[in-house]
Protein backbone atom coordinates (compact mmCIF):
# COMPACT_ATOMS: atom_id res chain seq x y z
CA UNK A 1 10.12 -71.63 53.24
CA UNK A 2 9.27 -72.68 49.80
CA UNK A 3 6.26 -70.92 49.26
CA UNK A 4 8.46 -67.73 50.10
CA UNK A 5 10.78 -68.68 47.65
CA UNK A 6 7.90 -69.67 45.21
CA UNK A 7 6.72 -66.14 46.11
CA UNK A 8 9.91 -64.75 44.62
CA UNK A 9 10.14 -66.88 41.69
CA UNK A 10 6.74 -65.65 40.45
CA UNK A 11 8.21 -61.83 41.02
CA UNK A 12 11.38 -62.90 38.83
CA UNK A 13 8.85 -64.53 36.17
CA UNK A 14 7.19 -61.14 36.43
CA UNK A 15 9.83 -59.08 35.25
CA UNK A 16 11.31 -61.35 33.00
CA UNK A 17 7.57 -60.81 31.21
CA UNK A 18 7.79 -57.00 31.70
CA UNK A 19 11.22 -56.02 31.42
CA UNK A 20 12.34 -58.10 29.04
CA UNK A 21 9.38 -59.56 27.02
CA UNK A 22 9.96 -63.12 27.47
CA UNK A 23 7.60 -66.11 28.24
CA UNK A 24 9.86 -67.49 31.40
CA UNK A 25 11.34 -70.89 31.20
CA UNK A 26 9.81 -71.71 35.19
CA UNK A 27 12.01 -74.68 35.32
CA UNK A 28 15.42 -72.45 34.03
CA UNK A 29 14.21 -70.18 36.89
CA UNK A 30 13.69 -72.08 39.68
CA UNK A 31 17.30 -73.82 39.11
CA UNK A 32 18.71 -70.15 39.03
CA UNK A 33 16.92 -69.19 42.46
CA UNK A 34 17.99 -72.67 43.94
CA UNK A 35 21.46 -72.09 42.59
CA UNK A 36 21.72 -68.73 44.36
CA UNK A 37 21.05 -70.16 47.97
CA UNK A 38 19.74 -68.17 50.91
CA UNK A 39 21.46 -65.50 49.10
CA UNK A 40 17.99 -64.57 47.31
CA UNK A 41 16.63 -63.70 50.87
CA UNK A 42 18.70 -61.08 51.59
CA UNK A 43 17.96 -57.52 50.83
CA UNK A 44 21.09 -56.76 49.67
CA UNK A 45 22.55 -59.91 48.32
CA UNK A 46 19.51 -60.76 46.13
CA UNK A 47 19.79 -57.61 44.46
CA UNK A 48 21.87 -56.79 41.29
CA UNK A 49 23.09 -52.72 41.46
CA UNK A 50 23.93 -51.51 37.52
CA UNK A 51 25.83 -48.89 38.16
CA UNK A 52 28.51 -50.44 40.64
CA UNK A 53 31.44 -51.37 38.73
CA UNK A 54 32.82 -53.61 41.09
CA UNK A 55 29.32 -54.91 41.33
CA UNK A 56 29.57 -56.02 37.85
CA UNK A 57 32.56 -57.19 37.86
CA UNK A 58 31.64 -59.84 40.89
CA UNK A 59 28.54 -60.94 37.90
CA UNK A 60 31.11 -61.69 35.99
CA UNK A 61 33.94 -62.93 37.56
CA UNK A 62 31.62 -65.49 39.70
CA UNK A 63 28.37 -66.07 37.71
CA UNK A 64 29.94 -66.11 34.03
CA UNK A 65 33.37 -67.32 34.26
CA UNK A 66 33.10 -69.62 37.06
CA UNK A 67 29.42 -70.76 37.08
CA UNK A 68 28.61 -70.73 33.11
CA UNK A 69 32.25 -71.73 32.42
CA UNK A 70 32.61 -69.01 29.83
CA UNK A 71 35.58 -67.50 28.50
CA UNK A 72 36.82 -63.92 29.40
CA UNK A 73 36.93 -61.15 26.89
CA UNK A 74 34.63 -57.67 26.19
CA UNK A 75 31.58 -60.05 25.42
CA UNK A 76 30.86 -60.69 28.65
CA UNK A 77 30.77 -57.10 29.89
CA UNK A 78 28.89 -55.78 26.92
CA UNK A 79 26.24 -58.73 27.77
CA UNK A 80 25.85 -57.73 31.35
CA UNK A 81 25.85 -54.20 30.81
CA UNK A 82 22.62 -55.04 27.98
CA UNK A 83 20.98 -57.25 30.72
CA UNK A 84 21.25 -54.20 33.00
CA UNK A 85 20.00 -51.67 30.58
CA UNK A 86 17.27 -53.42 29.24
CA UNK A 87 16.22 -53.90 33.05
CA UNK A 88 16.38 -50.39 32.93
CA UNK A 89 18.79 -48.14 34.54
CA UNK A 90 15.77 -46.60 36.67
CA UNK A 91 14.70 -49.62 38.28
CA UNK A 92 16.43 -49.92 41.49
CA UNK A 93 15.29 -53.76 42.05
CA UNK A 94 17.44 -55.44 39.46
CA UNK A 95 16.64 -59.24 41.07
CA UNK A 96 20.39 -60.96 41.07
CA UNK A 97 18.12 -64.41 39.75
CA UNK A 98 16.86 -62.48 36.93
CA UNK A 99 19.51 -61.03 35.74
CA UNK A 100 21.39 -64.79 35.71
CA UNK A 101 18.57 -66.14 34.38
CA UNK A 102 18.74 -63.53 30.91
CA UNK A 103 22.50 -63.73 30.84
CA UNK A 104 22.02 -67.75 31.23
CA UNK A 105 19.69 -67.55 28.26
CA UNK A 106 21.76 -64.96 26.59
CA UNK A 107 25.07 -66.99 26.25
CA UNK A 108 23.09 -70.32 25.67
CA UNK A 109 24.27 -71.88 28.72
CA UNK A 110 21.40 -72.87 29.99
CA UNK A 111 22.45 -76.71 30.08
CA UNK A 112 24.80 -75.86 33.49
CA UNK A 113 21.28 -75.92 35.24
CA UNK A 114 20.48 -79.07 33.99
């Protein structure tokens, strides 16, 4: 099971490179994937879709306010929604582990991992 997870990490570490044209911090990442559970096995569930509001809204509401501990206000959309487009609006893969990873990174919060 952990090489199929290892397997994913290197495809998150991947587009981190690609997408978004960072050197990955592998030890950041791995706590993300762990963090996310089975959840990163699933199709669906490991996936991140940018144009479902309600979608977004679950990033939020779960990942920064509850997870990250941050507080609510326009920030927090407007950092999502430049996660998402930098990701690209035509890539249809947006990795949910990826996309906590850069918003982890993005509001410095990085420490909740450790």
């Amino acid at each position: 099971m952990s090489s199929r997870r290892d397997n994913l990490i290197q495809q998150y570490a991947a587009d981190i490179k690609d997408k978004f044209g960072q050197i990955p911090d592998m030890d950041l990442l791995t706590k993300v994937a762990i963090g996310l559970g089975p959840a990163i096995y699933n199709s669906d569930a490991s996936k991140v879709s940018g144009t479902d509001s309600s979608e977004l809204e679950t990033v939020k509401n779960n990942f920064l306010l509850k997870k990250l501990g941050l507080t609510d206000g326009p920030h927090l959309m407007e950092g999502i929604n430049g996660v998402i487009s930098t990701y690209g609006t035509s890539e249809r893969n947006k990795h949910r582990a990826v996309v906590y990873y850069i918003l982890a990174k993005h509001f410095k919060k990085e420490s909740v991992y450790n």
